[in-house]
N, C-alpha and C. Protein backbone atom coordinates (compact mmCIF):
# COMPACT_ATOMS: atom_id res chain seq x y z
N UNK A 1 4.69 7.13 13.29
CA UNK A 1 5.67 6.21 13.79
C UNK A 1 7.07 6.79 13.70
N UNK A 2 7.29 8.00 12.88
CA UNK A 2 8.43 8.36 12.59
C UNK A 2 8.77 9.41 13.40
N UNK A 3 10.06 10.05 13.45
CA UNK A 3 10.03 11.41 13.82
C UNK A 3 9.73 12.39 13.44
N UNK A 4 9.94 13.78 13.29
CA UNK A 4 9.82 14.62 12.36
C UNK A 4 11.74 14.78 11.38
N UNK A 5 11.26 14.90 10.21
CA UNK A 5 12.29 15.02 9.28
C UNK A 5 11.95 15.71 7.93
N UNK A 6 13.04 15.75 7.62
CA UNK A 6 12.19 16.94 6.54
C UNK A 6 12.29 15.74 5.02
N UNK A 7 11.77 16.23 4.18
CA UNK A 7 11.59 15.37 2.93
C UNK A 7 12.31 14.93 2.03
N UNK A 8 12.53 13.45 1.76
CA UNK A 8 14.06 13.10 1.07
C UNK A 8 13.81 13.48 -0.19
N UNK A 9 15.19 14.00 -0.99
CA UNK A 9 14.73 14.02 -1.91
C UNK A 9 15.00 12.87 -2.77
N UNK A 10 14.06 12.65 -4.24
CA UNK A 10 13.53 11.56 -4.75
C UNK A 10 13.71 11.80 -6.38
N UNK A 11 14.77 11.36 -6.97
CA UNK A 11 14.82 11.48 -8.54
C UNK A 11 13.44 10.33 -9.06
N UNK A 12 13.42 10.99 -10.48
CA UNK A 12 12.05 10.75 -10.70
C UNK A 12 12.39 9.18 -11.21
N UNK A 13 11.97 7.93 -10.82
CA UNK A 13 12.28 6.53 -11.27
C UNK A 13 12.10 6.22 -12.72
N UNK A 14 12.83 5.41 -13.49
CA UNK A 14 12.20 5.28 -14.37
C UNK A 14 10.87 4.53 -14.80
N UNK A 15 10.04 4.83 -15.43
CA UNK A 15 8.49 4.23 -16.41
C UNK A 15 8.25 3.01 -15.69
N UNK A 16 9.34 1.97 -15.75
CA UNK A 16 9.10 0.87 -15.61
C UNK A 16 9.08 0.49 -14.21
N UNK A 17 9.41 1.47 -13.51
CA UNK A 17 9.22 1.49 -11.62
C UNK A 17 8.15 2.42 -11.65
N UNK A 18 7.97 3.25 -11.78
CA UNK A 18 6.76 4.72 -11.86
C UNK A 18 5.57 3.63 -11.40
N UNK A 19 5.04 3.38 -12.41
CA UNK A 19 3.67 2.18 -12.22
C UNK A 19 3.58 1.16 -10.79
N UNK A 20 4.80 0.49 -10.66
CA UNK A 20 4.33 -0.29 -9.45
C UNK A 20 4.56 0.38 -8.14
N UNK A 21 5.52 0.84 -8.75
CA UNK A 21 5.93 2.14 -7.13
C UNK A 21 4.20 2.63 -6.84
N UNK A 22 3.49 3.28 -7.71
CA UNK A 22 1.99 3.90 -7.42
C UNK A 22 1.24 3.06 -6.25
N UNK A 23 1.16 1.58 -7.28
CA UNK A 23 0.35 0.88 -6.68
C UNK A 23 0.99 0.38 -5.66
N UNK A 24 2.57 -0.19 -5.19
CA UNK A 24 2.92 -0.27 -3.87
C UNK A 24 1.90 0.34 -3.00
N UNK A 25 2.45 2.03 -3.15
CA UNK A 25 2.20 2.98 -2.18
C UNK A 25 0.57 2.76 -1.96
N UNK A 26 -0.33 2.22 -3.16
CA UNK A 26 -1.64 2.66 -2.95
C UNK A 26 -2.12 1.58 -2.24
N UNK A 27 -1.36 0.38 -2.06
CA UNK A 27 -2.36 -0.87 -1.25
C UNK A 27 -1.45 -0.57 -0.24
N UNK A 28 -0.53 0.15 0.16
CA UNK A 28 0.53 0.06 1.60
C UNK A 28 -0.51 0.91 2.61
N UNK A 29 -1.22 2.00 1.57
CA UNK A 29 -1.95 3.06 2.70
C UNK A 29 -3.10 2.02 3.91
N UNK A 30 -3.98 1.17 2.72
CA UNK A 30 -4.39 0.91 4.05
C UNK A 30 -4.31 0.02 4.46
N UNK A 31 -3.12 -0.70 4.12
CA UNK A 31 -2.50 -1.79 4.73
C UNK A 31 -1.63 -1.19 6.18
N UNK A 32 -1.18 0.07 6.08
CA UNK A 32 -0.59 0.69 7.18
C UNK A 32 -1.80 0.87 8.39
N UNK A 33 -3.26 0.96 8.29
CA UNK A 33 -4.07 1.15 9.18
C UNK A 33 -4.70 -0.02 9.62
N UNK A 34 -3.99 -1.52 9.29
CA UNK A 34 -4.26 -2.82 9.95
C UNK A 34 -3.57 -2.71 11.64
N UNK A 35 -4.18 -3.58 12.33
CA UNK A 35 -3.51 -3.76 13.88
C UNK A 35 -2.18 -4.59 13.54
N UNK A 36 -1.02 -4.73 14.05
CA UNK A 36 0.64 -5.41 13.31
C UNK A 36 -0.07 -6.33 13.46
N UNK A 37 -0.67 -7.64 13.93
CA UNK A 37 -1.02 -8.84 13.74
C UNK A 37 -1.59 -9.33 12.28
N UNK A 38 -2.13 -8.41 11.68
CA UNK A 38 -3.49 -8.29 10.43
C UNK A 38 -1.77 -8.03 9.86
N UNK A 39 -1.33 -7.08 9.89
CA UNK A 39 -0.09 -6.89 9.13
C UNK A 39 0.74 -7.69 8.52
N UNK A 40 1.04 -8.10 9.77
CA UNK A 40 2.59 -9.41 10.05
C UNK A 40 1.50 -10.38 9.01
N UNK A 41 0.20 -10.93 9.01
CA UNK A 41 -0.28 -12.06 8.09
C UNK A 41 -0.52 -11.89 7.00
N UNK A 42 -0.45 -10.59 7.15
CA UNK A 42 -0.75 -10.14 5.35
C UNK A 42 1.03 -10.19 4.12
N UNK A 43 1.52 -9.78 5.06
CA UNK A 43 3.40 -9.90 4.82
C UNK A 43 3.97 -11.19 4.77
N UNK A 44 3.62 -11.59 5.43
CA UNK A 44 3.96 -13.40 5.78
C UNK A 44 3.39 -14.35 4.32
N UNK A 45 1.82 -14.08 4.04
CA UNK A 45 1.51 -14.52 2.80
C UNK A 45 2.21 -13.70 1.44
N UNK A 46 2.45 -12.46 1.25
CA UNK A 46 2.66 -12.06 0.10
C UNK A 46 4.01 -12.07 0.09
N UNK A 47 4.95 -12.52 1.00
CA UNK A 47 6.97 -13.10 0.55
C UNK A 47 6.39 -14.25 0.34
N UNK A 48 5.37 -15.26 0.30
CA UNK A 48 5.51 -16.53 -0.30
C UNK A 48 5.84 -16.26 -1.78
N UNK A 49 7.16 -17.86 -1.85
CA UNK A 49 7.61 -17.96 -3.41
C UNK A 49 8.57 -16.68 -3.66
N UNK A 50 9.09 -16.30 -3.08
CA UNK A 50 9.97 -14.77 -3.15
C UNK A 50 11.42 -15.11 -3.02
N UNK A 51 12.33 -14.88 -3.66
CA UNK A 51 14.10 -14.76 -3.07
C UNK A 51 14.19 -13.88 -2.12
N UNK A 52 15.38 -13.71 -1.52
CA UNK A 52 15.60 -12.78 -0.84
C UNK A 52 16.02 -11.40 -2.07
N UNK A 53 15.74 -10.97 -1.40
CA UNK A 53 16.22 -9.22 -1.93
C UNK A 53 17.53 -9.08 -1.77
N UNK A 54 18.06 -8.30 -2.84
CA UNK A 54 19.47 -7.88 -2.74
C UNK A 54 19.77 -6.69 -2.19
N UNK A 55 20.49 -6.31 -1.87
CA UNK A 55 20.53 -4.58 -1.54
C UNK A 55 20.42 -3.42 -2.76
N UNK A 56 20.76 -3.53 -3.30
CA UNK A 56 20.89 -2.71 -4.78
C UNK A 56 19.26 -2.92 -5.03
N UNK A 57 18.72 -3.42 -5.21
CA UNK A 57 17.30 -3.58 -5.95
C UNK A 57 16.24 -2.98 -4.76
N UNK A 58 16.63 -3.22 -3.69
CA UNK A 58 15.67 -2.39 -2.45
C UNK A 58 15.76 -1.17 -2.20
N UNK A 59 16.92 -1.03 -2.73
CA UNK A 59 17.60 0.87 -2.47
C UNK A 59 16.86 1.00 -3.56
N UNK A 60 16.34 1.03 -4.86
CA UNK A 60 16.21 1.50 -6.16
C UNK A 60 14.90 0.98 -5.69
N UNK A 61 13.70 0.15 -5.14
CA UNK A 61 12.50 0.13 -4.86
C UNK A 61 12.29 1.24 -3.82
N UNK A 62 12.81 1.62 -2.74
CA UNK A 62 12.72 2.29 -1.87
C UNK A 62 12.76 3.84 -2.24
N UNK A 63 13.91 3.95 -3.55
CA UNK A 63 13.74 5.52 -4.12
C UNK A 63 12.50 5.90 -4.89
N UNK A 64 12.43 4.68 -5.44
CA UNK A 64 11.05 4.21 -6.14
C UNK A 64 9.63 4.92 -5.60
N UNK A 65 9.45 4.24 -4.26
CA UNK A 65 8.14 4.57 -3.73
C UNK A 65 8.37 5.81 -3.23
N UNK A 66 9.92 6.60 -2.81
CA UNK A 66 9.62 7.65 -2.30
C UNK A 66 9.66 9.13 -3.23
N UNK A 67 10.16 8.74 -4.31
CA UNK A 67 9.43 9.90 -5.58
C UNK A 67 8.45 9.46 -5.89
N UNK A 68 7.68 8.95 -5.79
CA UNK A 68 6.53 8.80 -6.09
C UNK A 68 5.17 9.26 -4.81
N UNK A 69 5.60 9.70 -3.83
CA UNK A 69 4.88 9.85 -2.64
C UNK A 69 5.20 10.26 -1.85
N UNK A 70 4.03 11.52 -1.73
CA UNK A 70 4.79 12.50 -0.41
C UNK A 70 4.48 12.25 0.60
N UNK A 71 4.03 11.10 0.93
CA UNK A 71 3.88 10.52 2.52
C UNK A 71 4.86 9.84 3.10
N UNK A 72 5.40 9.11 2.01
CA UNK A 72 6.60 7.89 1.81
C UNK A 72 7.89 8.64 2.39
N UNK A 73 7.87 9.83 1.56
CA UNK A 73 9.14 10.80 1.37
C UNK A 73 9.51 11.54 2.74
N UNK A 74 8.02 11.93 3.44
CA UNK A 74 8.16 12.44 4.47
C UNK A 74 8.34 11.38 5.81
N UNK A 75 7.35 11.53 6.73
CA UNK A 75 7.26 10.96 7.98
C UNK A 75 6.23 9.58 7.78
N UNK A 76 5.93 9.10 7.09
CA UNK A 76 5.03 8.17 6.17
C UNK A 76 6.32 6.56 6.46
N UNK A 77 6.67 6.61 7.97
CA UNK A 77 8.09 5.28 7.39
C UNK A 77 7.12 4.13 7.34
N UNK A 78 5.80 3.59 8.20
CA UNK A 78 5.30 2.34 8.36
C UNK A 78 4.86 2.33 6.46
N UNK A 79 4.02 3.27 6.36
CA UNK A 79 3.79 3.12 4.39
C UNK A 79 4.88 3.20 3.48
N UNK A 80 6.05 3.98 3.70
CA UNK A 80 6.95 3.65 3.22
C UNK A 80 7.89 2.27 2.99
N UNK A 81 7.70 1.61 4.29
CA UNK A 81 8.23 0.65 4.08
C UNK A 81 7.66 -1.13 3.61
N UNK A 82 5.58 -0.72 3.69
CA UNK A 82 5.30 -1.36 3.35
C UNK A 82 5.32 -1.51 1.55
N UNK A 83 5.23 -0.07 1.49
CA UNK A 83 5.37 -0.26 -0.11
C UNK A 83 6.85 -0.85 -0.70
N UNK A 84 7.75 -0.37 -0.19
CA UNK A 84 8.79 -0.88 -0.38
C UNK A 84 9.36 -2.36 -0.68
N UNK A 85 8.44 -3.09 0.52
CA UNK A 85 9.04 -4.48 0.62
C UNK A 85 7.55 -4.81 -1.05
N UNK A 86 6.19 -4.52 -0.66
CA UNK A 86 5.40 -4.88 -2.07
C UNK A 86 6.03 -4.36 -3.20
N UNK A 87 6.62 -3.82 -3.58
CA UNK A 87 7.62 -3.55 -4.64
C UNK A 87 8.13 -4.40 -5.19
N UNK A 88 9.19 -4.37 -3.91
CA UNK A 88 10.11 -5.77 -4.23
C UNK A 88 9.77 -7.04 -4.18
N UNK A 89 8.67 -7.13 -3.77
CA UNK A 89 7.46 -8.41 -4.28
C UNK A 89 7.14 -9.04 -5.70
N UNK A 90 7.10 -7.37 -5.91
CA UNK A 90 6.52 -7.28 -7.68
C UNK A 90 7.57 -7.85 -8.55
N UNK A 91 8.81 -7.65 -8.04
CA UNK A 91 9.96 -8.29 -8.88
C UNK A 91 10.67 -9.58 -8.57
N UNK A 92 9.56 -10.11 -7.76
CA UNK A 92 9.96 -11.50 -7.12
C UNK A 92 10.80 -11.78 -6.00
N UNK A 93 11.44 -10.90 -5.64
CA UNK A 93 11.93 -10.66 -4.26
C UNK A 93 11.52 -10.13 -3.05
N UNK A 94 11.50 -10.55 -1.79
CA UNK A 94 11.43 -10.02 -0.45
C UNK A 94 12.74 -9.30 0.09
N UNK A 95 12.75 -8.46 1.20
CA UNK A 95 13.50 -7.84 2.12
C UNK A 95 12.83 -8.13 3.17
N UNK A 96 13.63 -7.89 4.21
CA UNK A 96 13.28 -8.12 5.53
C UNK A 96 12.37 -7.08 6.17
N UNK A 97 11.54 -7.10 6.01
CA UNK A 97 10.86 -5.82 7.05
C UNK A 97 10.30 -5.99 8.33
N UNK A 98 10.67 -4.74 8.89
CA UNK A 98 10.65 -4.55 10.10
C UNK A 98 10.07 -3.26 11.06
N UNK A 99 9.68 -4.02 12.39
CA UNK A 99 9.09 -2.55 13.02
C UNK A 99 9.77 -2.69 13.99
N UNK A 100 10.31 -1.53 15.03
CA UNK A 100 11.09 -1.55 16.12
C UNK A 100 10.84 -0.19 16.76
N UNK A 101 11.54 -0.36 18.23
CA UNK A 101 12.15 0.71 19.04
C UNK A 101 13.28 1.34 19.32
N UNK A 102 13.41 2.72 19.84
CA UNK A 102 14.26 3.07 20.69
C UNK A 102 14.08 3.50 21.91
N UNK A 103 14.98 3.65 22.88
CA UNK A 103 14.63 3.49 24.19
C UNK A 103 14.90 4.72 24.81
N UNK A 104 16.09 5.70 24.39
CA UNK A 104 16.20 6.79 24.73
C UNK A 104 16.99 7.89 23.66
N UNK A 105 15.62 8.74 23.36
CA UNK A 105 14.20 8.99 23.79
C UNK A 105 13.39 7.64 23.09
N UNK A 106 12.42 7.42 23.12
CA UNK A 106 11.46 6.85 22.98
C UNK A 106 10.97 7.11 21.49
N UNK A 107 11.21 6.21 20.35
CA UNK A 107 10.75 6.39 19.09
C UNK A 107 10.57 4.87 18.44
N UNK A 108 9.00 4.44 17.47
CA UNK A 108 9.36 3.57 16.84
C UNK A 108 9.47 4.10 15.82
N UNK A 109 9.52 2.86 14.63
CA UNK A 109 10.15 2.83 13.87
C UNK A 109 9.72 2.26 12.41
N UNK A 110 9.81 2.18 11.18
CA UNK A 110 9.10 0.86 10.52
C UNK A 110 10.36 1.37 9.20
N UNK A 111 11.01 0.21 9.02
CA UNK A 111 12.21 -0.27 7.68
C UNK A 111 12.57 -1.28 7.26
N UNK A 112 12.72 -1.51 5.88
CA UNK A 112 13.01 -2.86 5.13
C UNK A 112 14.79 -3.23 5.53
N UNK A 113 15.24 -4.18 5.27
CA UNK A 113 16.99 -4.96 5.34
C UNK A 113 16.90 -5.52 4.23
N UNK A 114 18.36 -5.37 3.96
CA UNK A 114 18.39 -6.47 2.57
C UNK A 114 19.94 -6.90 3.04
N UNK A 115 20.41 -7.94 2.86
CA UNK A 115 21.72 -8.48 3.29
C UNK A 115 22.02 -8.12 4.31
N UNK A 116 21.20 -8.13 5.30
CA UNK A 116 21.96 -8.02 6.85
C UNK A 116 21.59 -6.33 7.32
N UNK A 117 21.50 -5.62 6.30
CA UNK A 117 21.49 -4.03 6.21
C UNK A 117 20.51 -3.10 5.93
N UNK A 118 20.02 -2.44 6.74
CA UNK A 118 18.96 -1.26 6.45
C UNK A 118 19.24 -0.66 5.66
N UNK A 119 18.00 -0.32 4.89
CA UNK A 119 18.23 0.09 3.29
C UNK A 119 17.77 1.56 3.23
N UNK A 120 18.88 2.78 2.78
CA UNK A 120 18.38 3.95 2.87
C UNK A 120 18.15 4.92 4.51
N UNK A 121 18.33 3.92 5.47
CA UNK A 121 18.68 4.81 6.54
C UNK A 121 19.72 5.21 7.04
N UNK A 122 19.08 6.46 8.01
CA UNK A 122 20.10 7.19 8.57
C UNK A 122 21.48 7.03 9.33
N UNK A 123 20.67 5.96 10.13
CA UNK A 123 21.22 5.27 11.18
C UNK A 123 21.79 3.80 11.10
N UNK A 124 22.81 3.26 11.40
CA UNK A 124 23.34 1.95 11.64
C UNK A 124 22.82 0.72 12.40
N UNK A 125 22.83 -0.11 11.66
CA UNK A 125 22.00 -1.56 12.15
C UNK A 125 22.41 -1.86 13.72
N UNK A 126 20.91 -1.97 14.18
CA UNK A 126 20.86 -2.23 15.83
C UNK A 126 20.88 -0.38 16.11
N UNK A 127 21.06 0.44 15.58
CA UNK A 127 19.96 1.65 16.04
C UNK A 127 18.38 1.34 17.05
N UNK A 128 17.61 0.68 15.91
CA UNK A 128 16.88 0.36 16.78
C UNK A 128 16.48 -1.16 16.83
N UNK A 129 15.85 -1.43 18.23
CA UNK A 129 15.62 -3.11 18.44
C UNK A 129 14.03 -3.47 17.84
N UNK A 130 14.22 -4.55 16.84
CA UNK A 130 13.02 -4.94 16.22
C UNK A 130 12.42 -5.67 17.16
N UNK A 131 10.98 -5.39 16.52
CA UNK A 131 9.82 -5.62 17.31
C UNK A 131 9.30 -7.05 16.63
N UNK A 132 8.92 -6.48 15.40
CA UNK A 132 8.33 -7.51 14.39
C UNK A 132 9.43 -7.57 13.10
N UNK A 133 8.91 -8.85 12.30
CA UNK A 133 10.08 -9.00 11.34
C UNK A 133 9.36 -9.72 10.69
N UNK A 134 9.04 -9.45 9.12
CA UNK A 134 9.04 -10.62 8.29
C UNK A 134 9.68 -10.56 7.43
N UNK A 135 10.77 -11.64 7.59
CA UNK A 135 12.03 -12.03 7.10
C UNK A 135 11.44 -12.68 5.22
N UNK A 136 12.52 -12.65 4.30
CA UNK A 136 12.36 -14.12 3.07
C UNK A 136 11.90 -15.28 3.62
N UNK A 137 10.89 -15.81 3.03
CA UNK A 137 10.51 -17.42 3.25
C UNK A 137 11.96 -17.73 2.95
N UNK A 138 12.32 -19.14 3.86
CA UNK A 138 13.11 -20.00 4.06
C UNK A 138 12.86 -21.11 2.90
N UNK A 139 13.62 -21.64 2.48
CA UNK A 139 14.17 -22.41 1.83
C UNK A 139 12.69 -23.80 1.56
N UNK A 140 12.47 -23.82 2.79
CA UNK A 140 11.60 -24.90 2.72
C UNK A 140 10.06 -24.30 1.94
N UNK A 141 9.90 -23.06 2.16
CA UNK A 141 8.70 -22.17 1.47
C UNK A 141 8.75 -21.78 0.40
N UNK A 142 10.24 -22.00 -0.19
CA UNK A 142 10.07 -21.36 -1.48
C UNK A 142 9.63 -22.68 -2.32
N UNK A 143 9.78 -23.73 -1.70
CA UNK A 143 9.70 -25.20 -2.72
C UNK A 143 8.20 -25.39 -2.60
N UNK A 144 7.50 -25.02 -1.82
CA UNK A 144 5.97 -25.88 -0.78
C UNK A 144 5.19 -24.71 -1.95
C-alpha cells in the first residue's frame, strides 16, 4: 500500500511499550489481510469505550510499533498503522485511522490522526483523500 522508502529509524521503546507494541504488531499482521469491510468492523468494535487519542501518546505508540518491527518500519503502512491505533487501544485511547488516495501519481495509503493531525508523517494533512476512517466513538458510545 505504501511506496518504496527506506527504513525509519526507531529508538528502542521503553519495557513498558516493548510488550504491547509486539502484540499490536502481531494481531495487526493478519488483521492487515482482512477485505477493508472485515477491517473497518473489526476497528469500529475495538475504539468501543475509548477517548480520543492525544497526539503525544500516538507519536510515542507509533515509534513504539515501529522499533519493534521491520515491516512497520519499512513499507508495512496498512500494519503499521493498524498496530498503532491497537496500541493506543491498549491505553484506552483511539486515533483516527485511516486509508486513502492520491491521484497524481496514483498511491494509497494507510495512517492514524490524532487532533486533527497525521501522526509521524511525511506529508501534510489532505496530502491524501481518505477513503475509510474509523474515527473515536462519539460521545454517545462511550456512555452505551
Amino acid at each position: 500500500m505504501s511506496a518504496p522508502m527506506t527504513l525509519q529509524s526507531g529508538q528502542t521503546p521503553p519495557l513498558r511499550w516493548r510488550l504491547p507494541a509486539l502484540l499490536a504488531v502481531a494481531i495487526a499482521r493478519p488483521l492487515s489481510a482482512l477485505p477493508p469491510r472485515r477491517i473497518h468492523a473489526a476497528l469500529r468494535l475495538a475504539r468501543t469505550g475509548a477517548a480520543p487519542a492525544a497526539a503525544g501518546r500516538t507519536l510515542s505508540a507509533r515509534n513504539a510499533v515501529v522499533a519493534v518491527s521491520t515491516r512497520c518500519a519499512g513499507q508495512g503502512c496498512l500494519q503499521r498503522s493498524l498496530a498503532t491505533a491497537l496500541l493506543c487501544r491498549m491505553t484506552g485511547m483511539w486515533p483516527t485511522w485511516c486509508t486513502g488516495v492520491r491521484t497524481a501519481p496514483f498511491q494509497a495509503h494507510a495512517w492514524v490522526e490524532a487532533e486533527g493531525m497525521p501522526i509521524g508523517e511525511p506529508h501534510p494533512p489532505g496530502y491524501y483523500a481518505p477513503t475509510l476512517t474509523v474515527p473515536p466513538p462519539h460521545r454517545t458510545e462511550l456512555v452505551a
